[in-house]
N, C-alpha and C. Protein backbone atom coordinates (compact mmCIF):
# COMPACT_ATOMS: atom_id res chain seq x y z
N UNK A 1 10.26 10.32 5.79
CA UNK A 1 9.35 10.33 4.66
C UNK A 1 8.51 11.60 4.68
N UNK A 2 8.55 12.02 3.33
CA UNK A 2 7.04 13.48 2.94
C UNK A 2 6.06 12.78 2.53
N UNK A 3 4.83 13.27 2.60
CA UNK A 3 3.80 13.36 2.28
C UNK A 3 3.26 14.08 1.05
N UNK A 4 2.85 14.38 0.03
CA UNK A 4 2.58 15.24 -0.77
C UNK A 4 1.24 14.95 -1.31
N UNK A 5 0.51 15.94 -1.59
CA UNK A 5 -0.62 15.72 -2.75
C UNK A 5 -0.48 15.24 -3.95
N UNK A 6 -0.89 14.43 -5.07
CA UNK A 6 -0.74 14.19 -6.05
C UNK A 6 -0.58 15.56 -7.44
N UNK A 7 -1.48 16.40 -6.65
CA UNK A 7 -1.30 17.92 -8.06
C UNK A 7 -0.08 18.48 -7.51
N UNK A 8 0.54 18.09 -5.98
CA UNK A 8 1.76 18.72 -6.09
C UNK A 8 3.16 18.57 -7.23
N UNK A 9 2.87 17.20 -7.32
CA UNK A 9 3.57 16.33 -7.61
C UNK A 9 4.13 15.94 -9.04
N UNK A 10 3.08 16.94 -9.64
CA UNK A 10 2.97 16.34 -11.61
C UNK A 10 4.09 16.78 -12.19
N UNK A 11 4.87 17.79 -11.64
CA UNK A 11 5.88 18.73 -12.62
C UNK A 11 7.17 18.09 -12.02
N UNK A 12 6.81 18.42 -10.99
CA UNK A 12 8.23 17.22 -10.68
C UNK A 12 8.71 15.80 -11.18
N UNK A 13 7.82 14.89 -10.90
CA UNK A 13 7.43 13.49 -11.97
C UNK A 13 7.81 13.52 -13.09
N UNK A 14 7.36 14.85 -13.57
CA UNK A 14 7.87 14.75 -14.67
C UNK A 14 9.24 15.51 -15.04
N UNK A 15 9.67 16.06 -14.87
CA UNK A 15 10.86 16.88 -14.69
C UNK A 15 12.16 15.39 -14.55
N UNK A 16 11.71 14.81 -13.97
CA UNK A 16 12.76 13.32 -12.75
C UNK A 16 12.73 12.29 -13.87
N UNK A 17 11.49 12.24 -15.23
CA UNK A 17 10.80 11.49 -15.42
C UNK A 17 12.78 10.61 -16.64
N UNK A 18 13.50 11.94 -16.92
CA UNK A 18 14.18 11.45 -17.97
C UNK A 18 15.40 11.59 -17.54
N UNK A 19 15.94 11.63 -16.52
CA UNK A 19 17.30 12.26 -15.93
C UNK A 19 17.91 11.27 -15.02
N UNK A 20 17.31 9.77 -14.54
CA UNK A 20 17.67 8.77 -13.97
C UNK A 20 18.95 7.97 -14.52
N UNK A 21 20.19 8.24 -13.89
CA UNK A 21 21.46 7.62 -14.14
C UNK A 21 21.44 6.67 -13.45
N UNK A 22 21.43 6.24 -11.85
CA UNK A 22 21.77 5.75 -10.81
C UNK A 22 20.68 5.20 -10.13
N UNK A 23 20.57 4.24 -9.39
CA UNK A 23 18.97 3.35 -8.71
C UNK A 23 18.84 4.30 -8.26
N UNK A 24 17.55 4.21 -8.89
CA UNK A 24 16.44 4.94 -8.06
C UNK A 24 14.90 4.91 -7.86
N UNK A 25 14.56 5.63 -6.82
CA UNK A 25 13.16 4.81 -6.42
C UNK A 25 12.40 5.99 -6.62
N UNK A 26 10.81 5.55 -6.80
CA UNK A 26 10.10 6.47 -6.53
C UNK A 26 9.05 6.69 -5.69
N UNK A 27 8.39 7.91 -5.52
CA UNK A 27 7.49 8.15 -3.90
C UNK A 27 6.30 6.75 -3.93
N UNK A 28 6.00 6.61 -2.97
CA UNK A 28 4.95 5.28 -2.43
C UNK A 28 3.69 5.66 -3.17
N UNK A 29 3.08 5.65 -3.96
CA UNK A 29 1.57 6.21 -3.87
C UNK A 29 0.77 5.44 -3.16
N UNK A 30 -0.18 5.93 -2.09
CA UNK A 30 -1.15 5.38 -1.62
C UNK A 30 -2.33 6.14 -1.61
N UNK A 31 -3.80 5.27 -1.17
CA UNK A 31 -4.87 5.31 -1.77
C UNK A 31 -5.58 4.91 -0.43
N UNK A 32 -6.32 5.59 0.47
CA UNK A 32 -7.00 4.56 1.77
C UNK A 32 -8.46 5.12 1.67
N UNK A 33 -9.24 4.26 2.22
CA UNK A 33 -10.51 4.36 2.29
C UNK A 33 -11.02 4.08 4.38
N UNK A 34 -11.66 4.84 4.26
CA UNK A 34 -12.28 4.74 6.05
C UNK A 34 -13.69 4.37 5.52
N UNK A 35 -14.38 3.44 6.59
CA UNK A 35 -15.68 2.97 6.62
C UNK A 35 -16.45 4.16 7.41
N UNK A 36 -17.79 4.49 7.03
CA UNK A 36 -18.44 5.50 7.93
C UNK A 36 -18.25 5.17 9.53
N UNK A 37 -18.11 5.85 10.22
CA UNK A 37 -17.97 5.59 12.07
C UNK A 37 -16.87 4.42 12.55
N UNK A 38 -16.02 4.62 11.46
CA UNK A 38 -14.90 3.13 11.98
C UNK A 38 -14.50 3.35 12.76
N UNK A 39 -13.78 5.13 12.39
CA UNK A 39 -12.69 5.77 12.90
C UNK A 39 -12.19 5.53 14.96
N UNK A 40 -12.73 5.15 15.51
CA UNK A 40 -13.03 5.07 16.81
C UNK A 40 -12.72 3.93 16.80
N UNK A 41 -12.39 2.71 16.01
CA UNK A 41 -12.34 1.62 16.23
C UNK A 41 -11.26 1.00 16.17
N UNK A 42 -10.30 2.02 14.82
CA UNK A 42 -9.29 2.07 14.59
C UNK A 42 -7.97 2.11 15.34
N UNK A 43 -7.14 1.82 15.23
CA UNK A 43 -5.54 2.33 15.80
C UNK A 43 -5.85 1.70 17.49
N UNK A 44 -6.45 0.94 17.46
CA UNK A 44 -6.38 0.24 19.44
C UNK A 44 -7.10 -1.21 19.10
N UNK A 45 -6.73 -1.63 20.05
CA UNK A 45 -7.56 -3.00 20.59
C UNK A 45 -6.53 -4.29 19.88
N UNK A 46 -6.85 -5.40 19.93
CA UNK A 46 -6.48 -6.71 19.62
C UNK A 46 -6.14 -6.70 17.63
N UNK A 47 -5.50 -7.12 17.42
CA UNK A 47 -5.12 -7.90 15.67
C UNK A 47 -4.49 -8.60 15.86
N UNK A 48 -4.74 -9.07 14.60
CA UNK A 48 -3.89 -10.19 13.43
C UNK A 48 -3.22 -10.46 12.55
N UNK A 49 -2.29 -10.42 11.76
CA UNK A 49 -2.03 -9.89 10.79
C UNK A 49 -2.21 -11.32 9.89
N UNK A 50 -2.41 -11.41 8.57
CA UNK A 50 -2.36 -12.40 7.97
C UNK A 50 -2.33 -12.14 6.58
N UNK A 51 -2.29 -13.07 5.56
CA UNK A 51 -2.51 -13.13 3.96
C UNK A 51 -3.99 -13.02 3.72
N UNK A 52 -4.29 -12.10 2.78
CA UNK A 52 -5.75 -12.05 2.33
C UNK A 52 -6.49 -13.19 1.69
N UNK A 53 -7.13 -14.05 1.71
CA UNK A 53 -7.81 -15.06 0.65
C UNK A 53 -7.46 -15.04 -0.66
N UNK A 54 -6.81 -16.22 -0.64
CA UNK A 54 -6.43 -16.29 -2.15
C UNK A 54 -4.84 -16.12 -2.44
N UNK A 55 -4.33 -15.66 -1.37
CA UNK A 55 -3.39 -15.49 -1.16
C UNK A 55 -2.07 -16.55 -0.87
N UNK A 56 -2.49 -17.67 -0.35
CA UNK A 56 -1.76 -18.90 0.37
C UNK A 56 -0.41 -18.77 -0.49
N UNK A 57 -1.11 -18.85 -2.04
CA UNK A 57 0.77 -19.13 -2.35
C UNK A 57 2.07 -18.48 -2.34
N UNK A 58 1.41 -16.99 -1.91
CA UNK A 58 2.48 -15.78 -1.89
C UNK A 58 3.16 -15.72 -0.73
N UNK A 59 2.97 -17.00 0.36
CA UNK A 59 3.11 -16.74 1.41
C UNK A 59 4.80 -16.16 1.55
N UNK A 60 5.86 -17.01 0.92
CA UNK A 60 7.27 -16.47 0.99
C UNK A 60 7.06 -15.09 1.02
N UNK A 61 6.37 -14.43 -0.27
CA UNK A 61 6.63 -13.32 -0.26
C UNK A 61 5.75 -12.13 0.47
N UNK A 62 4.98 -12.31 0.98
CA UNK A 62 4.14 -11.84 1.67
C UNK A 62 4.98 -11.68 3.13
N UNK A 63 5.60 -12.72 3.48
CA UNK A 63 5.92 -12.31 5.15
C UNK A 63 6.90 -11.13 5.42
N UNK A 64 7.70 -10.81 4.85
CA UNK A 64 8.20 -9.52 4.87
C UNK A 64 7.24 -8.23 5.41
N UNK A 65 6.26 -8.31 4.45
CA UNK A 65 5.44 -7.33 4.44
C UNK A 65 4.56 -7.22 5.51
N UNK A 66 4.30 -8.76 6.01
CA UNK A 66 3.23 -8.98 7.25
C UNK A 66 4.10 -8.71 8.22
N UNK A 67 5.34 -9.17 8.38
CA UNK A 67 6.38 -8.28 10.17
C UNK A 67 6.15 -6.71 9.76
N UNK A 68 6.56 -6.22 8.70
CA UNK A 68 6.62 -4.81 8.53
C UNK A 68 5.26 -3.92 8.89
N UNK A 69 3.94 -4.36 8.49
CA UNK A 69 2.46 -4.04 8.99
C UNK A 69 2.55 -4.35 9.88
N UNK A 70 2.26 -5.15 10.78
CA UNK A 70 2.94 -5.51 12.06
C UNK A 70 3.16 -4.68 13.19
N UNK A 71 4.44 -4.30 12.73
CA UNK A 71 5.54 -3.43 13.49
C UNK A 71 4.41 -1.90 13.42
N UNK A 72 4.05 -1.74 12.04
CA UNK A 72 3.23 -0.32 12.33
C UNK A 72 2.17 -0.47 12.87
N UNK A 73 1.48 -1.10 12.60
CA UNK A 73 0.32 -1.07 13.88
C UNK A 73 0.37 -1.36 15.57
N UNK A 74 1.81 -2.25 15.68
CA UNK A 74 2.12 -2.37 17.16
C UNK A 74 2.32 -0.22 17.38
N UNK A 75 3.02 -0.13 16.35
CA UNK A 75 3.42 1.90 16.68
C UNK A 75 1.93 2.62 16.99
N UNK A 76 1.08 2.13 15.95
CA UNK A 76 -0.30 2.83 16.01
C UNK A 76 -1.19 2.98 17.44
N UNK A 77 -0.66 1.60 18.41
CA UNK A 77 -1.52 1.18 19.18
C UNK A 77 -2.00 0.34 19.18
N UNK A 78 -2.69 -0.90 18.13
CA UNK A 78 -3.03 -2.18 18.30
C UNK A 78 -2.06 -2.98 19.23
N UNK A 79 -2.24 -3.81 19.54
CA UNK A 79 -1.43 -5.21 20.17
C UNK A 79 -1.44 -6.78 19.47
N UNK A 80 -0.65 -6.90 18.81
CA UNK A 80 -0.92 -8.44 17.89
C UNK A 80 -0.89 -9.34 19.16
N UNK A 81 -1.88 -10.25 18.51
CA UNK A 81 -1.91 -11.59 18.61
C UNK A 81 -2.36 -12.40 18.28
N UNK A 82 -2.54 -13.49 18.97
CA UNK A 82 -2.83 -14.93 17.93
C UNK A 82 -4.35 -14.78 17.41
N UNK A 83 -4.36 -15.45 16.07
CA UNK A 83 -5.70 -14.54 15.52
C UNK A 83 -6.90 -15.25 16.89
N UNK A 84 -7.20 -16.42 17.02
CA UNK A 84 -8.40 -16.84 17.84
C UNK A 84 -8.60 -15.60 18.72
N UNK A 85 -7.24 -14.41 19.53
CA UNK A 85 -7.54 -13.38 20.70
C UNK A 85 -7.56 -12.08 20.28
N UNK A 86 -7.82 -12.09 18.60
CA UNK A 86 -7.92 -11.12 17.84
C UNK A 86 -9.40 -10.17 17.70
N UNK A 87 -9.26 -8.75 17.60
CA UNK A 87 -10.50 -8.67 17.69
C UNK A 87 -10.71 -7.75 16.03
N UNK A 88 -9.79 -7.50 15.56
CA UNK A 88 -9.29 -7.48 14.34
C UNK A 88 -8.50 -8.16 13.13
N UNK A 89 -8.46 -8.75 12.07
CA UNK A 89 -7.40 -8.72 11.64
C UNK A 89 -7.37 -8.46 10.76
N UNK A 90 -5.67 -7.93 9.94
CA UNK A 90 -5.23 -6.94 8.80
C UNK A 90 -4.84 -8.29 7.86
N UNK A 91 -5.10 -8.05 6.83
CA UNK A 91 -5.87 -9.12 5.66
C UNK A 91 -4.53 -8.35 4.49
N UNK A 92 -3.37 -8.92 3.91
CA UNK A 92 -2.33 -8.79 3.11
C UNK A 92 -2.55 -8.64 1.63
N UNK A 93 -2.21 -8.16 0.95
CA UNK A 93 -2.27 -9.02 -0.22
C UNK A 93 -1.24 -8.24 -1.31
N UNK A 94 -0.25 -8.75 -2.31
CA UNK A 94 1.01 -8.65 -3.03
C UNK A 94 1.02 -9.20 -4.39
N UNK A 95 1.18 -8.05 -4.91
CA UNK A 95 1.49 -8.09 -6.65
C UNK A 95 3.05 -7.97 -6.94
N UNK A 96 3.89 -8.32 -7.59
CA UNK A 96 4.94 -7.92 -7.19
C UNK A 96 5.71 -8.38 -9.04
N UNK A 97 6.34 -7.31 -10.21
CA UNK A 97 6.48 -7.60 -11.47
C UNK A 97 7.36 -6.45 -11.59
N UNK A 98 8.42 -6.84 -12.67
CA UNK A 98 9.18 -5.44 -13.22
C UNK A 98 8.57 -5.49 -14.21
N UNK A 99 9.11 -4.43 -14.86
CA UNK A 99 8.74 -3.12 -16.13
C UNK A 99 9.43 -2.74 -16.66
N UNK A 100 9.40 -3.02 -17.37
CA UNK A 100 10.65 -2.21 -18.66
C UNK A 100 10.33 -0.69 -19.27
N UNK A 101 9.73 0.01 -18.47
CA UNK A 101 9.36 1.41 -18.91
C UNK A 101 7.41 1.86 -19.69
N UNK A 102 7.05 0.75 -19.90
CA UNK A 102 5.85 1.16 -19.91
C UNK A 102 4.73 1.33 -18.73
N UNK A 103 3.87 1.89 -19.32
CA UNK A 103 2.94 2.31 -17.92
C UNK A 103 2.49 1.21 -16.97
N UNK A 104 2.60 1.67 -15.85
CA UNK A 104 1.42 0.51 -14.80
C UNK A 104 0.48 0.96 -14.30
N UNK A 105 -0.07 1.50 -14.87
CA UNK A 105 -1.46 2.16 -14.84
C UNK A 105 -2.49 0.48 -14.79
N UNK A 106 -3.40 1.12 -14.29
CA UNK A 106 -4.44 0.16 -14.20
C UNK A 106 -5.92 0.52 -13.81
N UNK A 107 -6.10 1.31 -14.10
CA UNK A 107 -7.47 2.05 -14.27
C UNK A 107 -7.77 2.68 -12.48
N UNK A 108 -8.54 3.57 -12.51
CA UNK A 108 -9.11 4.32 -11.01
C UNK A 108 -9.14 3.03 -10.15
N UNK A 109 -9.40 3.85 -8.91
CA UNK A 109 -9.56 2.56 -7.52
C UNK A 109 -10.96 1.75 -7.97
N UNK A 110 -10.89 0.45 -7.15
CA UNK A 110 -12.75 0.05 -6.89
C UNK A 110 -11.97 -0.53 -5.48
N UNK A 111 -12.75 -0.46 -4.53
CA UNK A 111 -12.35 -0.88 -3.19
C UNK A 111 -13.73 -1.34 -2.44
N UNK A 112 -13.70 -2.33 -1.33
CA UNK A 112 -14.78 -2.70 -0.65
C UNK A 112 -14.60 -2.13 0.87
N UNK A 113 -15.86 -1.68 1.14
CA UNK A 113 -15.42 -0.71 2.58
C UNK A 113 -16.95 -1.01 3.03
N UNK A 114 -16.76 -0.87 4.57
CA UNK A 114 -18.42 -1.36 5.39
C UNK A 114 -19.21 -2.28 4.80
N UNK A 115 -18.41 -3.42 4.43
CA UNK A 115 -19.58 -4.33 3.86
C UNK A 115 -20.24 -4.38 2.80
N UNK A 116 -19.79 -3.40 1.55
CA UNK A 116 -20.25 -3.71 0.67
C UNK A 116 -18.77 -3.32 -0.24
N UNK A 117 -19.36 -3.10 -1.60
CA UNK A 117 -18.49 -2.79 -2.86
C UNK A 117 -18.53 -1.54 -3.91
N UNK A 118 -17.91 -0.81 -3.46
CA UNK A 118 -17.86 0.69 -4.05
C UNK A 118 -17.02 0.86 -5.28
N UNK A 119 -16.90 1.68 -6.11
CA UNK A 119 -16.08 1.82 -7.07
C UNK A 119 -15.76 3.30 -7.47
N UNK A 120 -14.37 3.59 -7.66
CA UNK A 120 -14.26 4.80 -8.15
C UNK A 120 -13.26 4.66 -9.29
N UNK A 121 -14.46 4.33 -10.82
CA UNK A 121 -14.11 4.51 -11.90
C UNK A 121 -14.33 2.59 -12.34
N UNK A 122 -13.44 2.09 -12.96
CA UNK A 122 -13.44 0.30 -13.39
C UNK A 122 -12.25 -0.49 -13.17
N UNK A 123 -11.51 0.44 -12.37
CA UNK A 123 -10.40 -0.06 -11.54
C UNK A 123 -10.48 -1.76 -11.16
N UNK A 124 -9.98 -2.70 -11.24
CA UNK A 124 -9.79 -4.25 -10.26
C UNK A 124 -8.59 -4.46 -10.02
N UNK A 125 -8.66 -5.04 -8.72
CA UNK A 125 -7.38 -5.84 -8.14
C UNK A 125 -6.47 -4.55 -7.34
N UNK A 126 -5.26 -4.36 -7.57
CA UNK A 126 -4.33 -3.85 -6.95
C UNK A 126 -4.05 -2.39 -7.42
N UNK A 127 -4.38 -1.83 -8.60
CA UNK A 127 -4.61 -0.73 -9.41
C UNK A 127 -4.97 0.08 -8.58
N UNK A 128 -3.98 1.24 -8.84
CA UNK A 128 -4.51 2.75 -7.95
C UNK A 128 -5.35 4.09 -9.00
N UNK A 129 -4.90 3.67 -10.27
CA UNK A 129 -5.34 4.42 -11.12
C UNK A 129 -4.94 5.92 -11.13
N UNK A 130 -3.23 5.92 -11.03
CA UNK A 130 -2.11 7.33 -10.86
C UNK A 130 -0.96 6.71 -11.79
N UNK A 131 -0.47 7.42 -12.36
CA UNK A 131 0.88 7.01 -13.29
C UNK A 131 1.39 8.57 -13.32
N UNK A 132 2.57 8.74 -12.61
CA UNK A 132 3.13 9.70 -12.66
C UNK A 132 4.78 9.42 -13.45
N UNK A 133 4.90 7.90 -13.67
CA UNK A 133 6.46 7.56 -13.72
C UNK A 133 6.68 8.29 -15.25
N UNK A 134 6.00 8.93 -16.15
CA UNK A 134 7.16 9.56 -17.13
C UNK A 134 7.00 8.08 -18.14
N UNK A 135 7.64 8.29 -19.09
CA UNK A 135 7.92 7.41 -20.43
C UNK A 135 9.41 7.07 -20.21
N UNK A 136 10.32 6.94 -19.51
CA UNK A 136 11.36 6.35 -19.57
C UNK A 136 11.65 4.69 -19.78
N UNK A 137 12.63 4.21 -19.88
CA UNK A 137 12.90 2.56 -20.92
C UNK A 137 13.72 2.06 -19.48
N UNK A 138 13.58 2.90 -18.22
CA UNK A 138 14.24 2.17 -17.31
C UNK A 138 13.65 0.85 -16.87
N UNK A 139 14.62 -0.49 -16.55
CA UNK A 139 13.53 -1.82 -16.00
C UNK A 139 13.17 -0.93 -14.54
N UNK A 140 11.85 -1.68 -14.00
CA UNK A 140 11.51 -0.99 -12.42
C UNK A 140 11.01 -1.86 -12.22
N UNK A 141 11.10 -2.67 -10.42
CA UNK A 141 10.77 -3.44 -10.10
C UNK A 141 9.51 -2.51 -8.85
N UNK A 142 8.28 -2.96 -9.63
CA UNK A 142 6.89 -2.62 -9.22
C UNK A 142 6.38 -3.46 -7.86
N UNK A 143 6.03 -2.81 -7.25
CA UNK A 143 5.02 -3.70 -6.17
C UNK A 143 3.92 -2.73 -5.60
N UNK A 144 2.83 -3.69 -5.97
CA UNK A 144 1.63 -3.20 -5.07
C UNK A 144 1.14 -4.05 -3.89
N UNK A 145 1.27 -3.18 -2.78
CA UNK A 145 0.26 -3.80 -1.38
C UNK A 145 -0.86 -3.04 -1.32
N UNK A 146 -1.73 -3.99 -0.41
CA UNK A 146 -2.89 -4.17 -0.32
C UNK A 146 -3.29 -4.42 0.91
N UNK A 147 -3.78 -3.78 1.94
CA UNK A 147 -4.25 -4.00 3.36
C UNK A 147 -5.54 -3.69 3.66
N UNK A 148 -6.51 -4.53 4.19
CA UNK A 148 -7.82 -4.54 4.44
C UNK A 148 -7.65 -5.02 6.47
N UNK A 149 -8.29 -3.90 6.81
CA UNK A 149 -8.56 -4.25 8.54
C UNK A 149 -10.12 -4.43 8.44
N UNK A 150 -10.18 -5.76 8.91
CA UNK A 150 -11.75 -6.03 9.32
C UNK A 150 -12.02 -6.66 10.67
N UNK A 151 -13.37 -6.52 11.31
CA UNK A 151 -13.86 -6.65 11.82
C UNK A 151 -13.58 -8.47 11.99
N UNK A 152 -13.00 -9.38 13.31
CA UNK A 152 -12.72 -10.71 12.76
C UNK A 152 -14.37 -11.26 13.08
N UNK A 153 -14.77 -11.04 13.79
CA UNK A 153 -16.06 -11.46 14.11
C UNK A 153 -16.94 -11.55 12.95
N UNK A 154 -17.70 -10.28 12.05
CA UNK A 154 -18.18 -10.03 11.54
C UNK A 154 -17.93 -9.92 9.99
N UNK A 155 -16.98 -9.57 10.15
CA UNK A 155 -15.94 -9.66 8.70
C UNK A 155 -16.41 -8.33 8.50
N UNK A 156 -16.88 -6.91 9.17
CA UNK A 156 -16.91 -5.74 7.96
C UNK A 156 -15.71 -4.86 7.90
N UNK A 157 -15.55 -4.51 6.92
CA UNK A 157 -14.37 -4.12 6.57
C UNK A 157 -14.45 -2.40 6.85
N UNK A 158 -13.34 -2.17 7.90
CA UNK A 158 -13.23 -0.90 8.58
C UNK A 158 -12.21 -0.02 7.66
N UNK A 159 -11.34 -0.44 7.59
CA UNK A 159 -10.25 0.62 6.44
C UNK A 159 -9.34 -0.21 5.44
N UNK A 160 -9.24 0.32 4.70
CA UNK A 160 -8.14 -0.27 3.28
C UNK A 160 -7.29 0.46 2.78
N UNK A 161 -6.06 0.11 2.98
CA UNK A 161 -5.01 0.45 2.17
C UNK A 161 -4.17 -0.18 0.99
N UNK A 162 -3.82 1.04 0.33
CA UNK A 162 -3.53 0.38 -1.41
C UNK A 162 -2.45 1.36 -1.15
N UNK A 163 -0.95 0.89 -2.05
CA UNK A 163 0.09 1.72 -1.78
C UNK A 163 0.96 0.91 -3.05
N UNK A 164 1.74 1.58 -4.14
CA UNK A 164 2.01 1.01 -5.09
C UNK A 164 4.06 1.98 -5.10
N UNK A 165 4.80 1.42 -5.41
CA UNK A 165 6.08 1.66 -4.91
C UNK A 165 6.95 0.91 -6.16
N UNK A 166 7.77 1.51 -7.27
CA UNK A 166 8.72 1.37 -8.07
C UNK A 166 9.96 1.97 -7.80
N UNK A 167 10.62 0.56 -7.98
CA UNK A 167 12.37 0.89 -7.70
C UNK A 167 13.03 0.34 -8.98
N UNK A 168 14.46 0.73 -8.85
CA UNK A 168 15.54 0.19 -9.68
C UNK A 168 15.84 -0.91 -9.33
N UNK A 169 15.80 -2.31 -10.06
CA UNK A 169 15.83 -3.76 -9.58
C UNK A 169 17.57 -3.43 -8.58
N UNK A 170 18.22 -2.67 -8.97
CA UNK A 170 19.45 -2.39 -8.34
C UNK A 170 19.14 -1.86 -7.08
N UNK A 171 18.46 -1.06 -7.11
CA UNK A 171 18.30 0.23 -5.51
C UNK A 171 18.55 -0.91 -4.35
N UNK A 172 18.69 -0.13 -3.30
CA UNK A 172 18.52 -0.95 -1.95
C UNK A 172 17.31 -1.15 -1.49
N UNK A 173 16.28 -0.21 -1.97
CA UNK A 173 14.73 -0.58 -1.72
C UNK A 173 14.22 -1.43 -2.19
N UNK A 174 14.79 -1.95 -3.36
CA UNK A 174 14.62 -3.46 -4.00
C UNK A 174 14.13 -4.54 -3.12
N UNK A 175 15.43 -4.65 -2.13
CA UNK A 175 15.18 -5.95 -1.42
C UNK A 175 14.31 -5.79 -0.54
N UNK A 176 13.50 -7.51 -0.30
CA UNK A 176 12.24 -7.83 0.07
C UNK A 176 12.48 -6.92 1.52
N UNK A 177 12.50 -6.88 2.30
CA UNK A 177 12.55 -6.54 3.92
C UNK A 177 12.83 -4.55 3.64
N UNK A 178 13.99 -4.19 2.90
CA UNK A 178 13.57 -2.89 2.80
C UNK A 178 12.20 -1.89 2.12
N UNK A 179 11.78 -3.24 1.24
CA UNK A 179 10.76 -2.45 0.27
C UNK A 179 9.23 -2.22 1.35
N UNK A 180 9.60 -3.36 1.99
CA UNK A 180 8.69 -3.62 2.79
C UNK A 180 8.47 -2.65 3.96
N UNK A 181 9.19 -2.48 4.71
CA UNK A 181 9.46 -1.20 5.71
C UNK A 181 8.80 0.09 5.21
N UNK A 182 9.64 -0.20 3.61
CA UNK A 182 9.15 1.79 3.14
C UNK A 182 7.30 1.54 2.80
N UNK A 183 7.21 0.41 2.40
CA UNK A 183 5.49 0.45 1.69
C UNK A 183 4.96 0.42 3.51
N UNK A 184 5.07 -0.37 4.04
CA UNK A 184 4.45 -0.24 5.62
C UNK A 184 4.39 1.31 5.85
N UNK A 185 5.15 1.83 6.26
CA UNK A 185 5.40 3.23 6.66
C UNK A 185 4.93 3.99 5.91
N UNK A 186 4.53 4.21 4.64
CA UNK A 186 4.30 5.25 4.15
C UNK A 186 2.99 4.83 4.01
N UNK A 187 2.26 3.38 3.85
CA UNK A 187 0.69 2.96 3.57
C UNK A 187 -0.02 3.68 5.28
N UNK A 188 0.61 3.53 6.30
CA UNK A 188 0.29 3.50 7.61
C UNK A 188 0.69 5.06 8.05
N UNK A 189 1.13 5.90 7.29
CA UNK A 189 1.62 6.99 7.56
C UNK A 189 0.49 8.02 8.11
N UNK A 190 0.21 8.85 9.33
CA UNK A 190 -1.23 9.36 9.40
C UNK A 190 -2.11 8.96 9.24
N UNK A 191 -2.47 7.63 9.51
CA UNK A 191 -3.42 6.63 10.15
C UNK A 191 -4.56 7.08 10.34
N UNK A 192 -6.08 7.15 10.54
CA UNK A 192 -6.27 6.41 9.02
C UNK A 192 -6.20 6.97 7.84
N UNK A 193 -6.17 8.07 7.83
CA UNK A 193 -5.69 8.96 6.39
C UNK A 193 -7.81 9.47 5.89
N UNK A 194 -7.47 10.21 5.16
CA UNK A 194 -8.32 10.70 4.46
C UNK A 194 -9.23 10.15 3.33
N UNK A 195 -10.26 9.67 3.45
CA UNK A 195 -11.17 8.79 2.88
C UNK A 195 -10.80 9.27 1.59
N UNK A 196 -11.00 8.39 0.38
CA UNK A 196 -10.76 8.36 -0.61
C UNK A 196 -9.70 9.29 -0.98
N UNK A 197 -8.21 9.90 -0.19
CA UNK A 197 -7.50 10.62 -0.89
C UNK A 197 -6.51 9.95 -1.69
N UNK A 198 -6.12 10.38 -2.31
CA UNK A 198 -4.46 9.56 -2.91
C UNK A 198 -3.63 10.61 -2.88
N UNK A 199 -2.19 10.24 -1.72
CA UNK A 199 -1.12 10.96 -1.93
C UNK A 199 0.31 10.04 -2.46
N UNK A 200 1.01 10.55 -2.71
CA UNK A 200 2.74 9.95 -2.66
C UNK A 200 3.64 10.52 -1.43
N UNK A 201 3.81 9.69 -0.79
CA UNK A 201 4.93 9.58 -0.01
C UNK A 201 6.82 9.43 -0.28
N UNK A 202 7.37 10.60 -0.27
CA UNK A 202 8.81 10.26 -0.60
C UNK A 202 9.54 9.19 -0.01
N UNK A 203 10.41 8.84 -0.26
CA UNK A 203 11.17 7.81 -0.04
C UNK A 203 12.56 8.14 -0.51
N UNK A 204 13.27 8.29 0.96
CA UNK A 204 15.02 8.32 0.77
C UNK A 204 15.28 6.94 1.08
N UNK A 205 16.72 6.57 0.00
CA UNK A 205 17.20 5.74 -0.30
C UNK A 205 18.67 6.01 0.92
């Protein structure tokens, strides 16, 4: 996987935007936020992984995504375990809809970080507030994740990740366990990432 800036990214997007014959996917966008002085707290010690509140009924579809976070934070340095010996845990959460070619835009971020509730712009829910996909009539099967690491004790919330990922209901990134791998990896990519940046992450098929 690349990394790229989002102003890298506009001419290309769009260039790709009308020329799709064959499944195909496009780069991960993600969005992370760091709490002031987390950083030290981060990438070691005890977690959990689980579904965010509110979450219970997504559970089918959610577990994919919870082995795949998982697996990257065992890479990062944490050590899972059972939440009671947890001294963290990473909090899930899954939107998951195709598209028949109109936008999925959803206004700028609003995210909650150190305990309170910040906003950048009127953004809610899963919305990254980036649309690079072009005007094409292709169907795309959309998913946004959502990862919050907090504090289990205290509940304050140390870092958040938002990472939004469209494929061809055909592609192989489609299916639940691959889509999942690529959104893990590229949300967790350079850990903790750069407070309020948003990049896209490529993705080979």
């Amino acid at each position: 996987m690349k990394m790229f800036p989002l102003s890298a990214l506009a001419i290309a997007a769009l260039t790709a935007s009308g020329c799709a014959t064959t499944p195909v996917a496009g780069p991960v966008e993600v969005t992370r936020f760091v709490a002031p002085d987390a950083s030290a707290r981060l990438g070691q010690g005890t977690v959990f992984v689980e579904s965010a509140p509110g979450q219970d009924g997504e559970a089918l579809a959610l577990a994919p995504y919870k082995a795949a976070i998982a697996r990257e934070l065992a890479r990062l340095g944490y050590r899972e375990t059972p939440r009671e010996a947890a001294e963290q845990v990473a909090q899930l959460r899954i939107e998951q809809f195709t598209s028949a070619g109109e936008s999925t835009r959803r206004g700028p971020v609003s995210v909650g970080v150190g305990g309170s509730t910040g906003s950048w712009g009127s953004g809610l829910g899963l919305g990254l507030g980036i649309n690079l996909g072009g005007g094409g009539k292709r169907e795309q099967l959309v998913t946004r994740l959502g990862v919050m690491i907090r504090d289990k004790a205290t509940g304050t919330t140390y870092w958040e990740g938002r990472a939004q990922f469209s494929v061809s209901p055909d592609s192989p990134l489609a299916a639940s366990q691959a889509n999942a791998d690529a959104m893990a990896s590229a949300l967790l990519r350079d850990f903790p990432g750069a407070n309020g940046e948003t990049v896209e992450v490529k993705v080979t098929q």
